[in-house]
PDB file of N, CA and C in Angstrom:
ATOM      1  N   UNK A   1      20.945   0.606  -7.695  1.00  0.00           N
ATOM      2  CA  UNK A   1      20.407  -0.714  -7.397  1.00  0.00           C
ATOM      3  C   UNK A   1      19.977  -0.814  -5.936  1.00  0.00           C
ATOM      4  N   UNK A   2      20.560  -0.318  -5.433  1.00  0.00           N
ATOM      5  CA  UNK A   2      20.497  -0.424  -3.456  1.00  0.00           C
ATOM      6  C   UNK A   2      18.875   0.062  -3.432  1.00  0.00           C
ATOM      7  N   UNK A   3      18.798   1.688  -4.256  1.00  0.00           N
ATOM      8  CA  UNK A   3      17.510   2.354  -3.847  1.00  0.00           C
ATOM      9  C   UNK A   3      16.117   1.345  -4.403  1.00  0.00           C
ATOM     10  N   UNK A   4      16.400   0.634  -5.225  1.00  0.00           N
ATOM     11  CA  UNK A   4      15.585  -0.626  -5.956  1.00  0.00           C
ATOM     12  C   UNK A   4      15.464  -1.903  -4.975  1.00  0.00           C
ATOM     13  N   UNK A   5      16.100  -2.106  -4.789  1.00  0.00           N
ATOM     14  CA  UNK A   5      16.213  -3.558  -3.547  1.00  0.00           C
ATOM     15  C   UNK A   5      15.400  -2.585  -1.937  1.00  0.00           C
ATOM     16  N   UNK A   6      15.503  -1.464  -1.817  1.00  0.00           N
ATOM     17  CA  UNK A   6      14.599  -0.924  -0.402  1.00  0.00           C
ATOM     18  C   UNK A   6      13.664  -0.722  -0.839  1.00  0.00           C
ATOM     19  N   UNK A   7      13.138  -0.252  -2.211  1.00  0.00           N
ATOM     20  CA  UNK A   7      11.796  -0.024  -2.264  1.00  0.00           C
ATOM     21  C   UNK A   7      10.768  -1.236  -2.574  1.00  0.00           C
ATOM     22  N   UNK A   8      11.787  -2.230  -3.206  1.00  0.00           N
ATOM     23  CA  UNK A   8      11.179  -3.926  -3.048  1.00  0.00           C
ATOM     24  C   UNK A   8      11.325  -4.558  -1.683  1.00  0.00           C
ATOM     25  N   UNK A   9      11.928  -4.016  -1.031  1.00  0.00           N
ATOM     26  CA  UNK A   9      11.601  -4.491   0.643  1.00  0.00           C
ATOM     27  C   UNK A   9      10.392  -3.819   1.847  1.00  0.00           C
ATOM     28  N   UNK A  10      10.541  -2.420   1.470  1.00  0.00           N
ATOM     29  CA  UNK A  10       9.240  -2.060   1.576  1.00  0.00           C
ATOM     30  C   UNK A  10       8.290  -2.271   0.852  1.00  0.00           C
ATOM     31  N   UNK A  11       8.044  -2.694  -0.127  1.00  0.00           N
ATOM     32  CA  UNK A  11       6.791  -3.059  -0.825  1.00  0.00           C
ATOM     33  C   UNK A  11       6.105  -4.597  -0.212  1.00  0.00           C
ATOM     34  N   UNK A  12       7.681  -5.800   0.056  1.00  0.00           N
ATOM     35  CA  UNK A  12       6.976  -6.843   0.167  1.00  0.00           C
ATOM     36  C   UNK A  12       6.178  -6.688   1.905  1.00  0.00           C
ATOM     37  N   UNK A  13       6.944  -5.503   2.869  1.00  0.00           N
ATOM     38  CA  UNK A  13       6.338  -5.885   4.487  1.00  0.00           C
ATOM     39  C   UNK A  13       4.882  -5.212   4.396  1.00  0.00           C
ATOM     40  N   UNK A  14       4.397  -4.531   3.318  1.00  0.00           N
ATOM     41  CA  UNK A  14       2.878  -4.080   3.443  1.00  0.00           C
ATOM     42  C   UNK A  14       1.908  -5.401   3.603  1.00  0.00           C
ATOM     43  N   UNK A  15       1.312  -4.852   4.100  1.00  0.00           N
ATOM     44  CA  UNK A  15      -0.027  -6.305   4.390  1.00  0.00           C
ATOM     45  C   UNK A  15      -1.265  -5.416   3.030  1.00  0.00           C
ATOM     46  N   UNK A  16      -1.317  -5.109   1.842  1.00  0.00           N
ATOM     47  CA  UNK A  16      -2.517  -5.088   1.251  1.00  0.00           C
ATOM     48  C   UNK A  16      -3.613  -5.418   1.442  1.00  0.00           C
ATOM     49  N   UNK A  17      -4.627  -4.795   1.180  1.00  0.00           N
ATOM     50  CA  UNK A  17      -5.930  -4.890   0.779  1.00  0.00           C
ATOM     51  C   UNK A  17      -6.592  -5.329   2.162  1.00  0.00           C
ATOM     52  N   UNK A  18      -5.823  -4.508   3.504  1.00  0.00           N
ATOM     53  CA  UNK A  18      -6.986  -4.967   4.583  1.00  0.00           C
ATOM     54  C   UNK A  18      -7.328  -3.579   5.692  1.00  0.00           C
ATOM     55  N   UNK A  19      -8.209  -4.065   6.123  1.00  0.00           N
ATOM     56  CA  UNK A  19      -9.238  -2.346   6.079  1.00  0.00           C
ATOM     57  C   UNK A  19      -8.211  -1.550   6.976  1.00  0.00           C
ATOM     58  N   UNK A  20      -8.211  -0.537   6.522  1.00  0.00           N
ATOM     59  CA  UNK A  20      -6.885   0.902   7.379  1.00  0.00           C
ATOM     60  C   UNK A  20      -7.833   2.176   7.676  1.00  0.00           C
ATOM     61  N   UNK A  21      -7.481   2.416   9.269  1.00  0.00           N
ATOM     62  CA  UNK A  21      -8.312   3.184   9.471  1.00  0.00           C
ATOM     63  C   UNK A  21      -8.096   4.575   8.838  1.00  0.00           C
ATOM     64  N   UNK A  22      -6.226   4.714   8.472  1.00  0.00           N
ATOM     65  CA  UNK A  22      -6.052   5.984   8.267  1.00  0.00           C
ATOM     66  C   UNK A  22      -4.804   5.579   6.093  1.00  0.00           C
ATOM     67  N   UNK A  23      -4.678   6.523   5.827  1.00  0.00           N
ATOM     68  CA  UNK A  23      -4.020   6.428   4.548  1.00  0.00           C
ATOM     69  C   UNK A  23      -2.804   6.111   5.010  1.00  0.00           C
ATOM     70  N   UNK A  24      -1.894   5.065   4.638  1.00  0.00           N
ATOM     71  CA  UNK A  24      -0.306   4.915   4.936  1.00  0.00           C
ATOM     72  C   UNK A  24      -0.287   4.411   4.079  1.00  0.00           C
ATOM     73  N   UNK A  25       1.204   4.292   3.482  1.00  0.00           N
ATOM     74  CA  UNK A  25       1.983   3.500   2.779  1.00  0.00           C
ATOM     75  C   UNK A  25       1.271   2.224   2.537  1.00  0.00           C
ATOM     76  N   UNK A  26       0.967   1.704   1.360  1.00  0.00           N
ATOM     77  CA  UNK A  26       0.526   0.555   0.968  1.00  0.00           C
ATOM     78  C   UNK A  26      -1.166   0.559   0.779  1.00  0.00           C
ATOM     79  N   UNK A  27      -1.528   1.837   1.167  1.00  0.00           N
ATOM     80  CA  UNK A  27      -3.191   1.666   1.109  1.00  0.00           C
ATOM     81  C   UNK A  27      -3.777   2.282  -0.315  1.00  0.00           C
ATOM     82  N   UNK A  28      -5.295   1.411  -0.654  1.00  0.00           N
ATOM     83  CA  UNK A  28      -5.467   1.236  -1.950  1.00  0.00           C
ATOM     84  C   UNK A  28      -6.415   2.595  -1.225  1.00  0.00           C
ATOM     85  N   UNK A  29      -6.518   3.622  -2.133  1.00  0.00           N
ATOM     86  CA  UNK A  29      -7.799   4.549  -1.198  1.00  0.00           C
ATOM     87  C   UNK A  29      -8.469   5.192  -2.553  1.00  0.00           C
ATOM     88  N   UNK A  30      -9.671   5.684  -2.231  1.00  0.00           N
ATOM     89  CA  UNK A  30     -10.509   5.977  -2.881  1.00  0.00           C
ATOM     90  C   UNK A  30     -10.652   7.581  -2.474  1.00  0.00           C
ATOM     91  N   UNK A  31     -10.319   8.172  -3.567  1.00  0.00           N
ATOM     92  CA  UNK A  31     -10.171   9.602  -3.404  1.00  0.00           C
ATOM     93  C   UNK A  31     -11.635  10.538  -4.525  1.00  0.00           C
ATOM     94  N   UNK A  32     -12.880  11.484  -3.736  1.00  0.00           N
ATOM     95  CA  UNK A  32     -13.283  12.069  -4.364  1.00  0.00           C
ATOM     96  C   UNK A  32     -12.762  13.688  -5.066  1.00  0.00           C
ATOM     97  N   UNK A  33     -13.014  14.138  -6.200  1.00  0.00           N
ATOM     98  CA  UNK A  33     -12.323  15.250  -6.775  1.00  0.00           C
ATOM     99  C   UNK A  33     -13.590  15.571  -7.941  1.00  0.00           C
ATOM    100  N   UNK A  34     -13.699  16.797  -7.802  1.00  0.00           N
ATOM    101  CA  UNK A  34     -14.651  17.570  -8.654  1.00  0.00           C
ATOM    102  C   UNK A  34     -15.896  16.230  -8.910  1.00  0.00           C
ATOM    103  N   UNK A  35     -16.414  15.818  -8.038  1.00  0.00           N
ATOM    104  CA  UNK A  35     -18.066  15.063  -8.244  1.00  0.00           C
ATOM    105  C   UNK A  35     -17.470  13.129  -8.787  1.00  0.00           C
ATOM    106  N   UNK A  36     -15.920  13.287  -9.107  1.00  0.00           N
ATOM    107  CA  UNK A  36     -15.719  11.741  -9.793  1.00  0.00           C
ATOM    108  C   UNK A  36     -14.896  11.159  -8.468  1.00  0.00           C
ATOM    109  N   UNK A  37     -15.095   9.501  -8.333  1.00  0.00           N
ATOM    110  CA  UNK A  37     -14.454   8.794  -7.338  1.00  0.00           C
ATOM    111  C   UNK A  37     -13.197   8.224  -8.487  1.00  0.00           C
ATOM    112  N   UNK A  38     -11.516   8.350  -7.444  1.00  0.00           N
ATOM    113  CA  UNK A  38     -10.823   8.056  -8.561  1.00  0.00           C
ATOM    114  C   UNK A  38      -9.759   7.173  -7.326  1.00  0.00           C
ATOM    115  N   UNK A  39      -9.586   5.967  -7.969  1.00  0.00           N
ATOM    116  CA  UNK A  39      -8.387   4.947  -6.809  1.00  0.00           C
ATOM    117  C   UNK A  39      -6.752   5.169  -7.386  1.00  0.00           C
ATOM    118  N   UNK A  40      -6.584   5.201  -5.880  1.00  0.00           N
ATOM    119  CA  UNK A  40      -5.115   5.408  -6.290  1.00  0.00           C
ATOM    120  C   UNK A  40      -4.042   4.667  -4.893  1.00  0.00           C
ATOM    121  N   UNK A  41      -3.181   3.652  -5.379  1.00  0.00           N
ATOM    122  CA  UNK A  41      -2.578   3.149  -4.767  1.00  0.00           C
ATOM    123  C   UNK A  41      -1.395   4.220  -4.026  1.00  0.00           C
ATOM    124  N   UNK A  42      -0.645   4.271  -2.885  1.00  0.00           N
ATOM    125  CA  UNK A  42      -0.008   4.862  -2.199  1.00  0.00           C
ATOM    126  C   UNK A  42       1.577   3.865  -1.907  1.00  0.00           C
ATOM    127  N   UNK A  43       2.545   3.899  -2.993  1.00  0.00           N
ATOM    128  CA  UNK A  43       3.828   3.171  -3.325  1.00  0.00           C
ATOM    129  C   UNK A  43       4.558   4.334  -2.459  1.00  0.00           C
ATOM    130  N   UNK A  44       6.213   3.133  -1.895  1.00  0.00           N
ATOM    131  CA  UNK A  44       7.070   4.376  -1.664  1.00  0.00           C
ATOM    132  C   UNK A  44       8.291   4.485  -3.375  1.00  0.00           C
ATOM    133  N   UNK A  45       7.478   3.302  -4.065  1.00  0.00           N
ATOM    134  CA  UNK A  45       8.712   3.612  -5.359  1.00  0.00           C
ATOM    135  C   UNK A  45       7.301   4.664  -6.318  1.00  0.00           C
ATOM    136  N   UNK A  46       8.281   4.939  -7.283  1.00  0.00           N
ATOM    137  CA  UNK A  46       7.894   6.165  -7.998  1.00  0.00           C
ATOM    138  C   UNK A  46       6.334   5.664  -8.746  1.00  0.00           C
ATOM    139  N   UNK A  47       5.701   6.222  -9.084  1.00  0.00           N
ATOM    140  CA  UNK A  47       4.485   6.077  -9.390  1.00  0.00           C
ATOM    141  C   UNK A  47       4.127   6.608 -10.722  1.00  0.00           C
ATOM    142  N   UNK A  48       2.752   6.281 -11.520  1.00  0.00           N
ATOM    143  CA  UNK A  48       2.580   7.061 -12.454  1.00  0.00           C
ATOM    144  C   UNK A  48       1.728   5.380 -13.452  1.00  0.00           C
ATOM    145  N   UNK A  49       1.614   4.394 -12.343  1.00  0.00           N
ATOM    146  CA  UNK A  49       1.239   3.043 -13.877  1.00  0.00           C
ATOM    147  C   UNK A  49      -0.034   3.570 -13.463  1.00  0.00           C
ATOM    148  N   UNK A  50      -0.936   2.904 -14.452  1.00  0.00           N
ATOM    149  CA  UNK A  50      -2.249   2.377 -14.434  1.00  0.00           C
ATOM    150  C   UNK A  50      -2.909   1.427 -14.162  1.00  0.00           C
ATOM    151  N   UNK A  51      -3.196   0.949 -13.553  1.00  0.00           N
ATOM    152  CA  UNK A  51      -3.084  -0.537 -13.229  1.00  0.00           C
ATOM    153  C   UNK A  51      -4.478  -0.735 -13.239  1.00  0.00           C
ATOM    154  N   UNK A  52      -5.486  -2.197 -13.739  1.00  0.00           N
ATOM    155  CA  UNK A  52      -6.700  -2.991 -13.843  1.00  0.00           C
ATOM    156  C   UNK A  52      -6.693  -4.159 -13.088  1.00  0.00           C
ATOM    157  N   UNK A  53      -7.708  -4.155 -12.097  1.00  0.00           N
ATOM    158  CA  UNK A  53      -8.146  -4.953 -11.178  1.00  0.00           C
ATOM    159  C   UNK A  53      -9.112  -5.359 -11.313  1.00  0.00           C
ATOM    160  N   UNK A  54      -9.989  -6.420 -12.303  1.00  0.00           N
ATOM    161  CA  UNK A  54     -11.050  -6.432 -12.429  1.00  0.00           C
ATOM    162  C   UNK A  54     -11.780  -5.228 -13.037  1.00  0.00           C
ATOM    163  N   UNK A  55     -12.780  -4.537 -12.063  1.00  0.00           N
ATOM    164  CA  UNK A  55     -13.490  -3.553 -12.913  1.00  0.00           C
ATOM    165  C   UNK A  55     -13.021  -2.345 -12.133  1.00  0.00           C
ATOM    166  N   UNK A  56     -11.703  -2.235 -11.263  1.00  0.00           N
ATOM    167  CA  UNK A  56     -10.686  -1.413 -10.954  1.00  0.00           C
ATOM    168  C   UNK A  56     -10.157  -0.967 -11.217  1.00  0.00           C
ATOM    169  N   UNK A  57      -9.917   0.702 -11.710  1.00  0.00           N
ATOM    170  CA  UNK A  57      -8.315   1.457 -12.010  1.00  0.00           C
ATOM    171  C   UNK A  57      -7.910   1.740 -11.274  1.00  0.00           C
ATOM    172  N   UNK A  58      -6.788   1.615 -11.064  1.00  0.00           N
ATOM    173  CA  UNK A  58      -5.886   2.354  -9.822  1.00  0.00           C
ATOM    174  C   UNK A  58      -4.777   2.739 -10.345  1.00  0.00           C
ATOM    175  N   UNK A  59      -4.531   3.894  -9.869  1.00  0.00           N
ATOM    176  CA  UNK A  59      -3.388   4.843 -10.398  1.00  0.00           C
ATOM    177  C   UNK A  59      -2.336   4.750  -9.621  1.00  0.00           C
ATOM    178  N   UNK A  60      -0.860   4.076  -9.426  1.00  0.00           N
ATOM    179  CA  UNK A  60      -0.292   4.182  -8.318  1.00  0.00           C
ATOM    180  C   UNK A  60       0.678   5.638  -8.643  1.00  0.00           C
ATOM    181  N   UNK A  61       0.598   6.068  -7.274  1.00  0.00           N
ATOM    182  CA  UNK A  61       1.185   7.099  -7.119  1.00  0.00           C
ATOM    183  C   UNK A  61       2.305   6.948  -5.611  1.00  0.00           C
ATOM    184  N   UNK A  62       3.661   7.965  -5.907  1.00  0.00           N
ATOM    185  CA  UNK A  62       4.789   7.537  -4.900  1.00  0.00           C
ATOM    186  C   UNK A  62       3.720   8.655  -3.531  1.00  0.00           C
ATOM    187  N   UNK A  63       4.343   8.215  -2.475  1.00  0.00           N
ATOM    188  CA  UNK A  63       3.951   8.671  -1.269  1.00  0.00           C
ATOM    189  C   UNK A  63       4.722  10.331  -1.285  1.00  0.00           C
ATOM    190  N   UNK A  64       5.631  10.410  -1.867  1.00  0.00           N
ATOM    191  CA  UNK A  64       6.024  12.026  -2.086  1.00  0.00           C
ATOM    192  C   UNK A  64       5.244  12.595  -3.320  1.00  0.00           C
ATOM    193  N   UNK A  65       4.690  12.258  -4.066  1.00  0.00           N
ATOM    194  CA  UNK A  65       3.648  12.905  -4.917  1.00  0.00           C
ATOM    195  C   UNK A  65       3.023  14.061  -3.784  1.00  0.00           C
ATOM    196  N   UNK A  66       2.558  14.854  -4.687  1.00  0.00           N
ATOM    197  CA  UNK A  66       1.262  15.967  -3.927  1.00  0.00           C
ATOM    198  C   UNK A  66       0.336  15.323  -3.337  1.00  0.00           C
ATOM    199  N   UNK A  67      -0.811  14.548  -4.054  1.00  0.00           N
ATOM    200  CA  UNK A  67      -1.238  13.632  -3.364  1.00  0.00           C
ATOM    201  C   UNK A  67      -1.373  12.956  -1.936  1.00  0.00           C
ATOM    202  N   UNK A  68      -0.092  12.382  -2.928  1.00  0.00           N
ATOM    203  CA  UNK A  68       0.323  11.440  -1.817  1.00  0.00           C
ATOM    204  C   UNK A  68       0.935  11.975  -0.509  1.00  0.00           C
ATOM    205  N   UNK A  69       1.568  12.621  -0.688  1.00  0.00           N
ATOM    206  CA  UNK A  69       1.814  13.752   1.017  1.00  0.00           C
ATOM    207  C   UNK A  69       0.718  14.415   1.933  1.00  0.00           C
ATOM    208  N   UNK A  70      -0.057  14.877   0.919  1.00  0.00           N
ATOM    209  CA  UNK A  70      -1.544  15.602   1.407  1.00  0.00           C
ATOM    210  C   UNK A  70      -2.402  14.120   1.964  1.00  0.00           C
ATOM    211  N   UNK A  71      -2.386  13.095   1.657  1.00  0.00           N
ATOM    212  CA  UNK A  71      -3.108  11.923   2.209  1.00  0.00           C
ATOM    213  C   UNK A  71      -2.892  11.459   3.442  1.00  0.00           C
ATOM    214  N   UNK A  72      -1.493  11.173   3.505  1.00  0.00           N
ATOM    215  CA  UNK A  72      -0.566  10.278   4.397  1.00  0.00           C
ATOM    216  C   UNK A  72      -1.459  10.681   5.716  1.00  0.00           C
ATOM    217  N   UNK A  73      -2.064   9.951   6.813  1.00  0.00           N
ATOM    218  CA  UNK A  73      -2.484  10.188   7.918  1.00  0.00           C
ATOM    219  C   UNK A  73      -4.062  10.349   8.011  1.00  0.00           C
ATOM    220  N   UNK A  74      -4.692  10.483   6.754  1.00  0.00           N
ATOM    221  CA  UNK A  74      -6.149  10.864   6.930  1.00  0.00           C
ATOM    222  C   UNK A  74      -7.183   9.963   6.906  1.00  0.00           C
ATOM    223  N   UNK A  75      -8.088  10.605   7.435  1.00  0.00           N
ATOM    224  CA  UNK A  75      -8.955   9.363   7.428  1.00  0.00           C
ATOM    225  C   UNK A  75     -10.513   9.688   6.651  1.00  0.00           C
ATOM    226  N   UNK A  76     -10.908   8.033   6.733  1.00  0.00           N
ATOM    227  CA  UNK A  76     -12.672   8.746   5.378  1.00  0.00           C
ATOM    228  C   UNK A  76     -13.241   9.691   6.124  1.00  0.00           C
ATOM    229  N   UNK A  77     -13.873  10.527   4.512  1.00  0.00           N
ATOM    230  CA  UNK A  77     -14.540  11.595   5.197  1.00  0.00           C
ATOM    231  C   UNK A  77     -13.577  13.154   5.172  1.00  0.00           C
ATOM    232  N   UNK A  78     -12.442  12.868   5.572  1.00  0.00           N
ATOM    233  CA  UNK A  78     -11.113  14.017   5.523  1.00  0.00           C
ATOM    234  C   UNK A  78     -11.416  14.458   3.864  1.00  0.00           C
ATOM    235  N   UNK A  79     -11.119  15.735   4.533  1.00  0.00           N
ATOM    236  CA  UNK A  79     -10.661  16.314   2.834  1.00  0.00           C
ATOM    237  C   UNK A  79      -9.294  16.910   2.735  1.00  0.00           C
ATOM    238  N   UNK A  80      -8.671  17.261   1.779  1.00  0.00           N
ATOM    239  CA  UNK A  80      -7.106  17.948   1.874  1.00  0.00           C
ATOM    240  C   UNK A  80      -7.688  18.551   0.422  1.00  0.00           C
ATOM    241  N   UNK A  81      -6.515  19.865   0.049  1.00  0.00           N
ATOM    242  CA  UNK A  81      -6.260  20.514  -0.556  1.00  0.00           C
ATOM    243  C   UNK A  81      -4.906  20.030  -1.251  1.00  0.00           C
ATOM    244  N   UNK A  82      -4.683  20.107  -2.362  1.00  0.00           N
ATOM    245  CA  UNK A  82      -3.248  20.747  -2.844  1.00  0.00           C
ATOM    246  C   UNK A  82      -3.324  21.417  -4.434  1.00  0.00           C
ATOM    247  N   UNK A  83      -2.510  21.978  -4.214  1.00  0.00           N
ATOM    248  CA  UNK A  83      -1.687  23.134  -5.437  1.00  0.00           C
ATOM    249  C   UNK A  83      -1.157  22.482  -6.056  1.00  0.00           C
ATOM    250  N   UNK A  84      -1.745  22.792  -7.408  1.00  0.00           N
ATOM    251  CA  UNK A  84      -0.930  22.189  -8.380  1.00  0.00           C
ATOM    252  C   UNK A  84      -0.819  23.615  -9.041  1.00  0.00           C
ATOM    253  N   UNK A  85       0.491  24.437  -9.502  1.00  0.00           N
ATOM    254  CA  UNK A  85       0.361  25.881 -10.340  1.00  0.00           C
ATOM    255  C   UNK A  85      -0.097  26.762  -9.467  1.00  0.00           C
ATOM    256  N   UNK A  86      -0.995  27.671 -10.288  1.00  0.00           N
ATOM    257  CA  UNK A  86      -2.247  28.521  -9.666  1.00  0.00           C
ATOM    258  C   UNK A  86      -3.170  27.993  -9.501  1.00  0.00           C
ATOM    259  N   UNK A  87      -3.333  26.593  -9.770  1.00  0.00           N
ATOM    260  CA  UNK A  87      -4.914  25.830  -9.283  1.00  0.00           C
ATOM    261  C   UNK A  87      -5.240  25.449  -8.071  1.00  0.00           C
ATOM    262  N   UNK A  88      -6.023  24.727  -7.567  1.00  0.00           N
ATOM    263  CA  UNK A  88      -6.334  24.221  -6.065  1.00  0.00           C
ATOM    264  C   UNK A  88      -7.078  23.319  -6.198  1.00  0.00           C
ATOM    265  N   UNK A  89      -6.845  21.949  -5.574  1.00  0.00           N
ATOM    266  CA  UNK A  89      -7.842  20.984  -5.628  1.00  0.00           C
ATOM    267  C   UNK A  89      -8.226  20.515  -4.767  1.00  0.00           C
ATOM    268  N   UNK A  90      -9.412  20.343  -4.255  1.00  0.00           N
ATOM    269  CA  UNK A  90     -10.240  20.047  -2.811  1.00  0.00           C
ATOM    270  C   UNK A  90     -10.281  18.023  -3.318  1.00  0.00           C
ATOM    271  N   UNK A  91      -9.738  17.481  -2.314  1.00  0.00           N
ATOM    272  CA  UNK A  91     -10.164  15.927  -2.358  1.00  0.00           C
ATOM    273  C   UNK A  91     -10.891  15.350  -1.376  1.00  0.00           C
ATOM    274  N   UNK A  92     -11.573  14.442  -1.196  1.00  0.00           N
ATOM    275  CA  UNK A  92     -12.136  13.916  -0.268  1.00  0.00           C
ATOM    276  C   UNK A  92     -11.932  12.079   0.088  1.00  0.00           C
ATOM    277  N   UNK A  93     -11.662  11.731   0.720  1.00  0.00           N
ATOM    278  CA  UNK A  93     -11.415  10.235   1.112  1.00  0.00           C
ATOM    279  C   UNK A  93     -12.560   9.781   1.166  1.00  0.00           C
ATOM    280  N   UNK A  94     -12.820   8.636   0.438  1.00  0.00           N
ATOM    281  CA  UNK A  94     -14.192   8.119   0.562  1.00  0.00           C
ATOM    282  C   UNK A  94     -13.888   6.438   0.864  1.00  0.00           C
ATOM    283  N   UNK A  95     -12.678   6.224   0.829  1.00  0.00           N
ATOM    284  CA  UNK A  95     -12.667   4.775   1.409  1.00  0.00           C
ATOM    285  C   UNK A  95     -10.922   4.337   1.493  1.00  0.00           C
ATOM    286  N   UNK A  96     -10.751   3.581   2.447  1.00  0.00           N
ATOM    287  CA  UNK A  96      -9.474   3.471   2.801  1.00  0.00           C
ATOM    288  C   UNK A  96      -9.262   1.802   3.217  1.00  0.00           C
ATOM    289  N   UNK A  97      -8.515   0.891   1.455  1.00  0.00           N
ATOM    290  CA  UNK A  97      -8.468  -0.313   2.199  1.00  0.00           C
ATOM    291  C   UNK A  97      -6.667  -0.403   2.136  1.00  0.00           C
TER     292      UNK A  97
END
């Protein structure tokens, strides 16, 4: 219960949806991967919903995800790599609110 009550206390001090120059905790970002733009929210609780915003998907994902570690600090334009297996996936930041 404790680890539930900190990750609802960090969730409520994020300020959402206002422009970030770099990916942190709480930012909605727009990630390119193989030619498709795909949104994905950046939670410190565990991740994996789907979530609809209007004509929005956003995937939230925890900040220790692959992802989400490879993001933390970057800014549009940045690309990162990560391993998933033997695969490799090149991403690109294309918007950071």
């Amino acid at each position: 219960m404790d680890e539930l009550t900190k990750d609802l206390e960090l969730l409520e001090s994020i300020e959402f949806f206002e422009d970030k120059k770099e990916v942190t905790l709480g930012a909605l970002v727009s990630l390119e991967f193989n030619g498709q733009e795909r949104n994905y929210f950046i939670s410190s609780a565990a991740g994996g919903n789907l979530l609809k915003i209007k004509d929005l998907t956003v995937l939230v994902i925890s900040v220790f995800s692959p992802i989400g570690q490879a993001a933390i600090g970057l800014r549009v334009h940045d690309e990162f790599e990560v391993n998933q297996g033997e695969t490799s996936r090149i991403y690109k930041v294309l918007a950071i609110k």
